[in-house]
C-alpha atoms as a PDB file:
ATOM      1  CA  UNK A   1       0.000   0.000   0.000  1.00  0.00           C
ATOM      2  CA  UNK A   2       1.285   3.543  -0.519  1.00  0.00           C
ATOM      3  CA  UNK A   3       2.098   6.200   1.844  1.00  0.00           C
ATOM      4  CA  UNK A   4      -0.827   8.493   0.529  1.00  0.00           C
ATOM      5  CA  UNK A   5      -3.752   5.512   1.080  1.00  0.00           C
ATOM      6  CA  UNK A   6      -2.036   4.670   4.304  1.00  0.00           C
ATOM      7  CA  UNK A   7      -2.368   8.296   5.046  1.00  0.00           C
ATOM      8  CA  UNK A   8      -6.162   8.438   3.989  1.00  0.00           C
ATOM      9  CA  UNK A   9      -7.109   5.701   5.791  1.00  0.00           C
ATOM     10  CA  UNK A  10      -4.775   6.633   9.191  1.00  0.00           C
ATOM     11  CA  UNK A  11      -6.608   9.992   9.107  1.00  0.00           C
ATOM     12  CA  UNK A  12     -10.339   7.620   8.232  1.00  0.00           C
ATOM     13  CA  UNK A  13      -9.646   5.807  11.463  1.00  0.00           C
ATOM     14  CA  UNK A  14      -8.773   8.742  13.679  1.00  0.00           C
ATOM     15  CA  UNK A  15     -11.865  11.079  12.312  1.00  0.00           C
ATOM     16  CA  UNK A  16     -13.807   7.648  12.611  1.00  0.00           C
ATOM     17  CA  UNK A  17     -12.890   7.481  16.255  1.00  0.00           C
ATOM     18  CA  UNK A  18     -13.794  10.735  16.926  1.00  0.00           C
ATOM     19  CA  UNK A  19     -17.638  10.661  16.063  1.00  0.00           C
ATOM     20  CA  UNK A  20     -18.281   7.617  17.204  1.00  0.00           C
ATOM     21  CA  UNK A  21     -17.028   8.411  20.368  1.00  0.00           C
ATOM     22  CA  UNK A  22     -18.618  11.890  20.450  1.00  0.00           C
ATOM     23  CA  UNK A  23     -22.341  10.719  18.676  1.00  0.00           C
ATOM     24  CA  UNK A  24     -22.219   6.828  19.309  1.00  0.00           C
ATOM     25  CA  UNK A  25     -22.732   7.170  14.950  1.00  0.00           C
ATOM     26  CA  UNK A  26     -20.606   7.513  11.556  1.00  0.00           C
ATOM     27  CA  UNK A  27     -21.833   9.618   9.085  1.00  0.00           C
ATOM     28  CA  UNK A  28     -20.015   9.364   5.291  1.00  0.00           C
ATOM     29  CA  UNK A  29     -17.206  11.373   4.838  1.00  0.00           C
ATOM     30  CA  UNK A  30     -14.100  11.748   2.476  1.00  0.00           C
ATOM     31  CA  UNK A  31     -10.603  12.547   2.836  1.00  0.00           C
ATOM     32  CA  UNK A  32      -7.902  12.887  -0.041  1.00  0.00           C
ATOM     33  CA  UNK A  33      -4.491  14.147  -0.671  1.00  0.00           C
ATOM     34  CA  UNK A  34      -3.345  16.786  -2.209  1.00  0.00           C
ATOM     35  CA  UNK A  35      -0.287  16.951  -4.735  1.00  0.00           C
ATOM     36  CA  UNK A  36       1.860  17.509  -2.516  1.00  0.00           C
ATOM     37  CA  UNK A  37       1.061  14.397  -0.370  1.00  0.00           C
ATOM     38  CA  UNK A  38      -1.136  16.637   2.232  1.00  0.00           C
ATOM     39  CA  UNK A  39      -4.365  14.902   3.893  1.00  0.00           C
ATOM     40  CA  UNK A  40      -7.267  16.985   3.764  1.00  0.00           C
ATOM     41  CA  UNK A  41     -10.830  16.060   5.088  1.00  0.00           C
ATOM     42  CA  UNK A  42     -13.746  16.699   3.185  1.00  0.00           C
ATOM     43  CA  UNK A  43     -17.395  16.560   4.557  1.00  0.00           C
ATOM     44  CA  UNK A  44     -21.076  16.837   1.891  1.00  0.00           C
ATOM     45  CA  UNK A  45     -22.912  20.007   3.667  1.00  0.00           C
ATOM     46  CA  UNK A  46     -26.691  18.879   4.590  1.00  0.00           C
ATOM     47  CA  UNK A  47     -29.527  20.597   4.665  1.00  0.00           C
ATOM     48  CA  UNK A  48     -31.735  19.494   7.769  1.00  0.00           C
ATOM     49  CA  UNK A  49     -34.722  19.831   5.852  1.00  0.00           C
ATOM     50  CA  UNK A  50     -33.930  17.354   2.947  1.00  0.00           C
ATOM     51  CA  UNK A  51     -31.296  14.401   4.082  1.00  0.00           C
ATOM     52  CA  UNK A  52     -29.771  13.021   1.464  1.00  0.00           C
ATOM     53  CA  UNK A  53     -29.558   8.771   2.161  1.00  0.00           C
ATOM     54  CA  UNK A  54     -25.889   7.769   3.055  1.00  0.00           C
ATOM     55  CA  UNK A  55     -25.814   6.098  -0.240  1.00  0.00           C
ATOM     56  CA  UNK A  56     -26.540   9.295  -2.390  1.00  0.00           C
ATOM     57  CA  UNK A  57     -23.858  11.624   0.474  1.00  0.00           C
ATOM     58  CA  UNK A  58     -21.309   8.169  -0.814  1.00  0.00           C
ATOM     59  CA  UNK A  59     -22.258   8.823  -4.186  1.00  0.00           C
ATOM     60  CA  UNK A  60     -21.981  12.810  -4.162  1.00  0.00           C
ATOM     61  CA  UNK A  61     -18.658  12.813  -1.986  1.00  0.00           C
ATOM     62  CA  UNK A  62     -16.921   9.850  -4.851  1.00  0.00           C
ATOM     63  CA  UNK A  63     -18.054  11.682  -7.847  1.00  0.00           C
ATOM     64  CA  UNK A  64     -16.372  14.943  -6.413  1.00  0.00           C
ATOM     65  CA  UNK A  65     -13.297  13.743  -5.563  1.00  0.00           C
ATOM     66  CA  UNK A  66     -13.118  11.664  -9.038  1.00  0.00           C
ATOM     67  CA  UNK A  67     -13.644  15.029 -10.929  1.00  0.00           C
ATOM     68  CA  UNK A  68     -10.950  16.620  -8.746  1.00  0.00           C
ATOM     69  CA  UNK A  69      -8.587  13.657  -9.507  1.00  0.00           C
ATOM     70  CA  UNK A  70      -9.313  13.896 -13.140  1.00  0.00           C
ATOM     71  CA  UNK A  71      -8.546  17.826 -12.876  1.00  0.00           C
ATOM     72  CA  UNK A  72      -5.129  16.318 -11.411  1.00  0.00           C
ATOM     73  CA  UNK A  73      -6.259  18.535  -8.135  1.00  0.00           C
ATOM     74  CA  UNK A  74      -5.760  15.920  -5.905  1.00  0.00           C
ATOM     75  CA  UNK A  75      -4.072  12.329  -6.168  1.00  0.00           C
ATOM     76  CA  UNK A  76      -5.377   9.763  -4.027  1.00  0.00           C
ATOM     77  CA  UNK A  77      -8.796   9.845  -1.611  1.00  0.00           C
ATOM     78  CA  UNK A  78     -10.915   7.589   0.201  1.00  0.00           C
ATOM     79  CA  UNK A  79     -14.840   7.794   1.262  1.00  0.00           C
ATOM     80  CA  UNK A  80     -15.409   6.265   5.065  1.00  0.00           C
ATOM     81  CA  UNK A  81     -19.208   4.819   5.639  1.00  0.00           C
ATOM     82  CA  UNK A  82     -20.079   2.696   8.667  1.00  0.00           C
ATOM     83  CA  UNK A  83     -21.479  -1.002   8.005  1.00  0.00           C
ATOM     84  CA  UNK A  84     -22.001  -4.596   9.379  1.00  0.00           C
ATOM     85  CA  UNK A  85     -19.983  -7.346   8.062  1.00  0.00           C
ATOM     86  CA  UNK A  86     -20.728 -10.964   8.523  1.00  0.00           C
ATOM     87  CA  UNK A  87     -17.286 -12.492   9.041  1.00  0.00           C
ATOM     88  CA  UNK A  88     -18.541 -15.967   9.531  1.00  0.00           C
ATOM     89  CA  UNK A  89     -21.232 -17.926   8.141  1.00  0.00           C
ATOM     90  CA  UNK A  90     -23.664 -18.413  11.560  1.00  0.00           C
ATOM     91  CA  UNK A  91     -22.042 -15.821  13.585  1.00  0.00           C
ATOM     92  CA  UNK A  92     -23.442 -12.391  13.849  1.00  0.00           C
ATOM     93  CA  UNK A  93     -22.204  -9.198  11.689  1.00  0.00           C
ATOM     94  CA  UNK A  94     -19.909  -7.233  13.226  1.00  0.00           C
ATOM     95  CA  UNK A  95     -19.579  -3.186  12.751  1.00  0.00           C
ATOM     96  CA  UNK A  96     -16.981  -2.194  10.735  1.00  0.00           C
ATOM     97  CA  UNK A  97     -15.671   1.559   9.240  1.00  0.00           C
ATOM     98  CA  UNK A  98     -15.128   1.258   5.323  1.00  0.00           C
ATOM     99  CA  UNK A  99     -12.842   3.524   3.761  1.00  0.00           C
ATOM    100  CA  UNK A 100     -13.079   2.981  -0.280  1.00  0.00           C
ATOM    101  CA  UNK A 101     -10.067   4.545  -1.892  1.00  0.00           C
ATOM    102  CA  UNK A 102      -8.911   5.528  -5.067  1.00  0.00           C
ATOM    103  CA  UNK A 103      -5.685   6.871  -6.242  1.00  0.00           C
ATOM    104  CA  UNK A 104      -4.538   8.300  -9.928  1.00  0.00           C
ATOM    105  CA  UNK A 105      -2.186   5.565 -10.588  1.00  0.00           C
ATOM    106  CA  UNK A 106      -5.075   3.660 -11.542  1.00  0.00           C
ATOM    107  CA  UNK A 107      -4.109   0.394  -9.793  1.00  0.00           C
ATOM    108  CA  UNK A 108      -7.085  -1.476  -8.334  1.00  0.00           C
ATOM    109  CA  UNK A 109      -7.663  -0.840  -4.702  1.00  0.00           C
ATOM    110  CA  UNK A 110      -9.755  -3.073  -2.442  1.00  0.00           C
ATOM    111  CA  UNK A 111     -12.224  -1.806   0.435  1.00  0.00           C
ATOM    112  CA  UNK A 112      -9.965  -1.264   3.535  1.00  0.00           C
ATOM    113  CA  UNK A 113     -12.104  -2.150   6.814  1.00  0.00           C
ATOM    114  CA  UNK A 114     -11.707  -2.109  10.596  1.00  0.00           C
ATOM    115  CA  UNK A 115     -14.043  -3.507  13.255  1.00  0.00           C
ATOM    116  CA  UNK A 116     -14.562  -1.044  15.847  1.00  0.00           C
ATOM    117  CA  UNK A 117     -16.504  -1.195  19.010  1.00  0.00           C
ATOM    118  CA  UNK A 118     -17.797   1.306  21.587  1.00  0.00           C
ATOM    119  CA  UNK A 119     -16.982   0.594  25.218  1.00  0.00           C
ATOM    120  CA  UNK A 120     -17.002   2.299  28.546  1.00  0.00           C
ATOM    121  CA  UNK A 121     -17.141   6.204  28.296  1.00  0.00           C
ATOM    122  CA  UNK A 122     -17.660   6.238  24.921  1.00  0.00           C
ATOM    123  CA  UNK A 123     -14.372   4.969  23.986  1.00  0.00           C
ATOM    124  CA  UNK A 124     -13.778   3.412  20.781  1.00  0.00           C
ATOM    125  CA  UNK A 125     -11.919   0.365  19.781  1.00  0.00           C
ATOM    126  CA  UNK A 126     -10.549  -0.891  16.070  1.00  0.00           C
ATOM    127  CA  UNK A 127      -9.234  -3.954  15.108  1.00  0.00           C
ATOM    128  CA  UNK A 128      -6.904  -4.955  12.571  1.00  0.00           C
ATOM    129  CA  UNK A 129      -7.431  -3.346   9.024  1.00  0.00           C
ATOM    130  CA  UNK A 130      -8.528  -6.019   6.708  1.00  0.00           C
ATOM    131  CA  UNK A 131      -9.115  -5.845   2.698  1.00  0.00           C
ATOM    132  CA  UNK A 132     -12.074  -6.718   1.174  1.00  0.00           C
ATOM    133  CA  UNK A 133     -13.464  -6.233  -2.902  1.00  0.00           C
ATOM    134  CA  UNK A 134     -14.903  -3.289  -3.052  1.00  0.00           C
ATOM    135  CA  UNK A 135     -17.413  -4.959  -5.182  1.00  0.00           C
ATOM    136  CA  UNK A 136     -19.152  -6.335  -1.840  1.00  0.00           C
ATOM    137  CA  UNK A 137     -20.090  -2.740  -0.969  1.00  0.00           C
ATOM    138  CA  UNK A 138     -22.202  -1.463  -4.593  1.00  0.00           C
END
């Protein structure tokens, strides 16, 4: 992995962390690099009177950042979404933070995932980061 997606999804984790400690919930967000190798966060601004679905903030926060890429703007970025994975056949999902990423070499990237749990005062655990296709997530 490269030090720009290993960036992205460092920063995923810690942002990650920070919600879900502070709202017990994970909204979709983004973060890419810049050219120089800079992380940046990027957030989709709501309006509380029409909520967009998580899919369509996904959706809205991927197609920016693939124009931006395209505009050579920025050079590697990742959208973070929270889910439930079933590890196991007969076990029960578990809740994991996704971070899809892209970068402009092209190469194929997989879904990058952590299991996280919320313990305590509101304190948040990950596990390991594991790879998944990104396929499993459309």
């Amino acid at each position: 992995m490269n030090s720009e997606i290993q960036s992205i999804i460092d920063h995923s984790l810690e942002y990650s962390g920070e919600l879900l400690s502070q709202t017990g919930e994970l909204y979709p967000f983004g973060a890419f690099t810049d050219n120089s190798g800079q992380v940046h966060p990027l957030e989709m601004e709501i309006d509380k009177k029409n909520i967009p679905t998580n899919g369509k903030i996904i959706e809205t926060l991927w197609n920016f950042c693939m124009e931006e890429m395209e505009d050579e703007k920025i050079s590697a970025f990742g959208i973070s979404f929270e889910s439930a994975m079933q590890i196991e056949e007969g076990k029960d999902p578990i809740d994991v933070v996704v971070i899809i990423a892209n970068h402009k070499n092209g190469e194929e990237l997989p879904a990058y995932c952590s299991q996280f749990k919320i313990s305590g005062e509101n304190q948040v655990d990950f596990g390991e980061i594991f790879a998944v296709d990104k396929k499993f997530f459309n």
